[in-house]
Protein backbone atom coordinates (compact mmCIF):
# COMPACT_ATOMS: atom_id res chain seq x y z
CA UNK A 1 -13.44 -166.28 9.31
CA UNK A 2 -12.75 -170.17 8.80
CA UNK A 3 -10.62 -170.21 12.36
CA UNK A 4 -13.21 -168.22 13.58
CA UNK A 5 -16.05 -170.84 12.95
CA UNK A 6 -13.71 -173.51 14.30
CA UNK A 7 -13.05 -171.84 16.74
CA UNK A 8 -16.98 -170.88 17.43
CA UNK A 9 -18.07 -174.34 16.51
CA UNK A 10 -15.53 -176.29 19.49
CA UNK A 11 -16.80 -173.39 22.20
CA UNK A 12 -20.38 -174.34 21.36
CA UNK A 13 -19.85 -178.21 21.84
CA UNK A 14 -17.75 -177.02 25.23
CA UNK A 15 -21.04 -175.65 26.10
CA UNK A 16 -23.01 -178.60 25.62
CA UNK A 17 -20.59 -181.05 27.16
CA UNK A 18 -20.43 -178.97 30.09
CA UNK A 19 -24.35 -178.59 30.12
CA UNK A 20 -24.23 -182.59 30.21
CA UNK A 21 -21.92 -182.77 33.07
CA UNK A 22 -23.53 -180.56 35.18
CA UNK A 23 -26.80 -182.23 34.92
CA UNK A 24 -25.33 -185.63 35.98
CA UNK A 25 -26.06 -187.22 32.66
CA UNK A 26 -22.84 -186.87 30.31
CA UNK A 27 -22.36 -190.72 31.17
CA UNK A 28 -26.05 -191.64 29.93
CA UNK A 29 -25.97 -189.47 26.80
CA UNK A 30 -25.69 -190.49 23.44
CA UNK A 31 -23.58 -187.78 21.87
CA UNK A 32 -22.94 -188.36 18.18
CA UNK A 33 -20.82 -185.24 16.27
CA UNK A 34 -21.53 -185.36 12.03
CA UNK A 35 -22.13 -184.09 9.20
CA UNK A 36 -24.02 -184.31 6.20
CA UNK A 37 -21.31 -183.54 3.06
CA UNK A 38 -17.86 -181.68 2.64
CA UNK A 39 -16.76 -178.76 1.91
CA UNK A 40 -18.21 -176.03 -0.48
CA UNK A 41 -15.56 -173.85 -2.90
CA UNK A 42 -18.56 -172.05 -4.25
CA UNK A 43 -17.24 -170.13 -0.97
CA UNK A 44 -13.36 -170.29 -1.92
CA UNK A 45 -10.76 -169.62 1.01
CA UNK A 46 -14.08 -170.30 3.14
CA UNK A 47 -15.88 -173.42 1.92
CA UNK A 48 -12.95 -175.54 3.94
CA UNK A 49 -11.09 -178.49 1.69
CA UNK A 50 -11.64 -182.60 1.37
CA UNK A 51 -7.81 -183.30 1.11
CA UNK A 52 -6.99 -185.82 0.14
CA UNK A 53 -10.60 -186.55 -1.25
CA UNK A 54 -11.79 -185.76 -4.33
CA UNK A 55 -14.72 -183.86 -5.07
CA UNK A 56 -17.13 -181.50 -2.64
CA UNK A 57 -20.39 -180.70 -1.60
CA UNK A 58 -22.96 -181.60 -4.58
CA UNK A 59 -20.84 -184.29 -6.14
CA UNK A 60 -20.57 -187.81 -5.21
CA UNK A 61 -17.09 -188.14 -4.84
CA UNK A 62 -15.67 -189.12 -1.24
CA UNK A 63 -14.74 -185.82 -0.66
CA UNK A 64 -18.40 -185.12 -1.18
CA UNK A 65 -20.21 -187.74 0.84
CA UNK A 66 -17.03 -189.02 3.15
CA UNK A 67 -17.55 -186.76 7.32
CA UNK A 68 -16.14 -187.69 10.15
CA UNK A 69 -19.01 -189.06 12.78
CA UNK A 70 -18.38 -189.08 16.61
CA UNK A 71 -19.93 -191.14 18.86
CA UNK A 72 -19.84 -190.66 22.73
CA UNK A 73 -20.98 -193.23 25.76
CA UNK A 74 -19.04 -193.95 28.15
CA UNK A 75 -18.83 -197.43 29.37
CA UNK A 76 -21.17 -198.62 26.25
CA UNK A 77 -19.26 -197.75 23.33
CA UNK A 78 -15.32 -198.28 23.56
CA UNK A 79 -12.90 -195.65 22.13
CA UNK A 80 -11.80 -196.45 18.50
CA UNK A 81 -11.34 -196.11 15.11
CA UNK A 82 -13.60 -198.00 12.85
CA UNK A 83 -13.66 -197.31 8.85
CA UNK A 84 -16.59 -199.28 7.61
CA UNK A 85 -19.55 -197.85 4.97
CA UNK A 86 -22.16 -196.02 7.67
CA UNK A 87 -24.76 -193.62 6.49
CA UNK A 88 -26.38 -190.74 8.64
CA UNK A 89 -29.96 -191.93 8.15
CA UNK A 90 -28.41 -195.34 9.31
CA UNK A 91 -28.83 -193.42 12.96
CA UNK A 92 -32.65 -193.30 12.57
CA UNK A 93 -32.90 -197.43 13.51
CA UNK A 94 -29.74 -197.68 15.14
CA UNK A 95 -31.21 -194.81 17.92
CA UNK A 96 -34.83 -196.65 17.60
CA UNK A 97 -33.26 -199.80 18.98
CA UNK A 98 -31.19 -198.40 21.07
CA UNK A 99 -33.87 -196.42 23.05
CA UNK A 100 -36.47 -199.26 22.93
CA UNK A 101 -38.47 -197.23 20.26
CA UNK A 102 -41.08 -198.44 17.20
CA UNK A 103 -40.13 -197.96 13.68
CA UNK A 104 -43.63 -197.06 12.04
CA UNK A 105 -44.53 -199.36 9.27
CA UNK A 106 -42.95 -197.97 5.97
CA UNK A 107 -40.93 -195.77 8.09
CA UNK A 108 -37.22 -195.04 7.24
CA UNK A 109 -37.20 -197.90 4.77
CA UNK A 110 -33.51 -197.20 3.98
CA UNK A 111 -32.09 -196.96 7.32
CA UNK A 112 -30.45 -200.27 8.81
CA UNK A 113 -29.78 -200.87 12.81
CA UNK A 114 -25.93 -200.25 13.43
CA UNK A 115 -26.41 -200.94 17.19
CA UNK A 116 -24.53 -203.87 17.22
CA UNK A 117 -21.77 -202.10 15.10
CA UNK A 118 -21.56 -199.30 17.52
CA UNK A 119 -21.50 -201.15 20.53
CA UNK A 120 -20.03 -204.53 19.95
CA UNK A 121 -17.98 -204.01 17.07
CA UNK A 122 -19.28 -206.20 14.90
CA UNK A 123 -19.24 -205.23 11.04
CA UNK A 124 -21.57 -202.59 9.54
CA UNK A 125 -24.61 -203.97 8.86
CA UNK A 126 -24.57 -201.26 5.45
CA UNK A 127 -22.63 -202.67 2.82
CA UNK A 128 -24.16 -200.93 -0.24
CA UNK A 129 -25.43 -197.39 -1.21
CA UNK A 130 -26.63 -194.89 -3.76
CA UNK A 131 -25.00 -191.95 -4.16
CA UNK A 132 -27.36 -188.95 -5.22
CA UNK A 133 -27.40 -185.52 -6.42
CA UNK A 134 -31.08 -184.44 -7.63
CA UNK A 135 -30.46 -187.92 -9.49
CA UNK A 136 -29.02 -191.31 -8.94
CA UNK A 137 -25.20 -191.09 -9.30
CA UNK A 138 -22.89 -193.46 -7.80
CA UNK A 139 -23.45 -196.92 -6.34
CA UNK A 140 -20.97 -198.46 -3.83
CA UNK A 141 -21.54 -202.14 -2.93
CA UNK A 142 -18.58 -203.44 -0.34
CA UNK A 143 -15.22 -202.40 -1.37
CA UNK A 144 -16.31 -201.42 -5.41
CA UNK A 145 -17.91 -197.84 -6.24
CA UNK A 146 -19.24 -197.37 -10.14
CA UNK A 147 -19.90 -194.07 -11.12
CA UNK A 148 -22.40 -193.68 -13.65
CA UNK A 149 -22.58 -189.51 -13.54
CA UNK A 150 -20.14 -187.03 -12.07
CA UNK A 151 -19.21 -183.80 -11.31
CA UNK A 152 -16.15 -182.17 -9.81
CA UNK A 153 -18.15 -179.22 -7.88
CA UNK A 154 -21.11 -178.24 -7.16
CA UNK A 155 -21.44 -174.19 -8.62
CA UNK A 156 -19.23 -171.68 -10.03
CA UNK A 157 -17.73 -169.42 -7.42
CA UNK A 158 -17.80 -166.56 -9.77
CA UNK A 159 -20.81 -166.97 -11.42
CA UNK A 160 -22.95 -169.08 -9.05
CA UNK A 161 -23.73 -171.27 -12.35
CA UNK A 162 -24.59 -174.72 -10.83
CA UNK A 163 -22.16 -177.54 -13.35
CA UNK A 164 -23.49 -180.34 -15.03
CA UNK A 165 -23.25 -183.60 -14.25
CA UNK A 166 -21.66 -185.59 -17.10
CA UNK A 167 -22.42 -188.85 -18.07
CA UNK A 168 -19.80 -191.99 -17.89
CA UNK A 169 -20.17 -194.28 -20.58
CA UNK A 170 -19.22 -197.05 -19.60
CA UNK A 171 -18.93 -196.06 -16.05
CA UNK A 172 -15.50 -195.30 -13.58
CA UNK A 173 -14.75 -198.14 -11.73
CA UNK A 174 -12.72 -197.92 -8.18
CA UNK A 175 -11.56 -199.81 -5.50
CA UNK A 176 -12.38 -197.85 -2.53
CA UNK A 177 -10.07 -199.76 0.08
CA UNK A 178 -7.12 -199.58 -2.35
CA UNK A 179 -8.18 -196.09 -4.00
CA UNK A 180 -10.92 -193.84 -1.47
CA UNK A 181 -9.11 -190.76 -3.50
CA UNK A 182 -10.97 -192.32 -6.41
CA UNK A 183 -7.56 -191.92 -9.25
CA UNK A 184 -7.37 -194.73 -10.65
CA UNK A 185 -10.52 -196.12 -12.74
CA UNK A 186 -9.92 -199.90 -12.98
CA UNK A 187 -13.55 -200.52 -14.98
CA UNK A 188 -11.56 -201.99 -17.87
CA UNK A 189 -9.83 -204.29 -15.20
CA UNK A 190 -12.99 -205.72 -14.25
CA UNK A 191 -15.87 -205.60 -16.78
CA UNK A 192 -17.70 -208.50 -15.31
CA UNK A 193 -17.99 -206.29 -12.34
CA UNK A 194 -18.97 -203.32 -13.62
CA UNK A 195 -21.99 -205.20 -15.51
CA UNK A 196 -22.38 -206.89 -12.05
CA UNK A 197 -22.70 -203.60 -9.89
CA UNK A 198 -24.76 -201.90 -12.91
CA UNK A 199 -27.82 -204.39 -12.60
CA UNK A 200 -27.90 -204.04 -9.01
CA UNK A 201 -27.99 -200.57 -9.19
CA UNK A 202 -30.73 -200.60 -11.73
CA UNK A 203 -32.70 -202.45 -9.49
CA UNK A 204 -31.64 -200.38 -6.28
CA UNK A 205 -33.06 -197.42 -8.13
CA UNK A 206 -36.43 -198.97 -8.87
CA UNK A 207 -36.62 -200.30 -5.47
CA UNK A 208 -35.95 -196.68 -4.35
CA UNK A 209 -38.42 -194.96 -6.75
CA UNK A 210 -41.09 -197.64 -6.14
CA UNK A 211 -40.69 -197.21 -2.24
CA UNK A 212 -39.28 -200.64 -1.06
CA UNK A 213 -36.54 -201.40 0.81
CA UNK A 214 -32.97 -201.96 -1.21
């Protein structure tokens, strides 16, 4: 079944790129390939796998929040790979600049324009982020990700039970251009940090709850 909806899932964007092609526009077409968490074991042998990541859909580990995104335009963006923190809603204002288009005041508040990114290859303009499940969890600023709450999965596969989050006090520490499988917790390396990161997420989290850009 897994092959099957790989399988499914490549004849589909065929189908597409081929519809683009035929209409004359495949070179004047954003095409951008995502998605918006990993894998699920709730489903086991179906739910796919985050190897080497840790962690799934529902948690904030990388293997949670980390997808591949693919970005097509020919003769505008040049072929690469490029590793620097991007978010999905991040497309919202890169798009809106892109096509020329308004922002509405108080509109995508948390969405920043990765145009230049994209297109120049200049670094991400995203350098920090909140990692949620139902509540704040996680907050990565550059390389450094503190994790104040976790969870290795999402749901029981048997049961269908969702697991609760558990509380990390103080909070895991990780270098996430040394460590992205998130193993080795280095918060009693660098306390300074960790105090650092935790009043900036306070204040990320009342910026979020209060409706103001962070």
């Amino acid at each position: 079944m897994y092959g099957d909806v790989i399988e499914e899932l490549d004849a589909s964007i065929g189908t597409i790129m081929e519809a683009l092609k035929n209409a004359g526009i495949d070179d004047n077409t954003i095409v951008i390939f995502t998605s918006d968490n990993g894998p699920w074991t709730m489903f086991n042998e179906f739910g796919g796998v985050a190897t080497p990541m840790r962690g799934e859909k529902s948690t904030t580990w990388e293997g949670g929040d980390r997808v591949p995104c693919l970005v097509r335009w020919p003769g505008q963006i040049k072929p690469g790979l490029r590793e620097e923190l991007m978010l999905n809603y991040d497309m919202y204002a890169t798009l809106a600049n892109i096509t020329g288009s308004d922002i509405p005041a108080g509109h995508a508040i948390d969405s920043l324009d990765a145009s230049n990114y994209l297109l120049k290859g200049t670094a991400s303009p995203r350098i920090k982020h909140v990692h949620y499940f139902h509540q704040p969890m996680a907050f990565r600023k550059g390389k450094y990700k503190l994790h104040f709450f976790t969870r290795e999965r999402s749901r029981d596969p048997i049961t269908g039970k969702r697991d609760p989050n558990l509380t990390q006090d103080p909070p895991l520490l990780f270098d996430m251009s040394k460590d992205p499988q998130e193993k080795q917790n280095i918060a009693s390396l660098h306390p300074e940090m960790v105090r650092q990161l935790s009043k900036e997420y306070e204040k990320t989290v009342e910026a979020i709850k209060t409706w103001k850009p962070f």
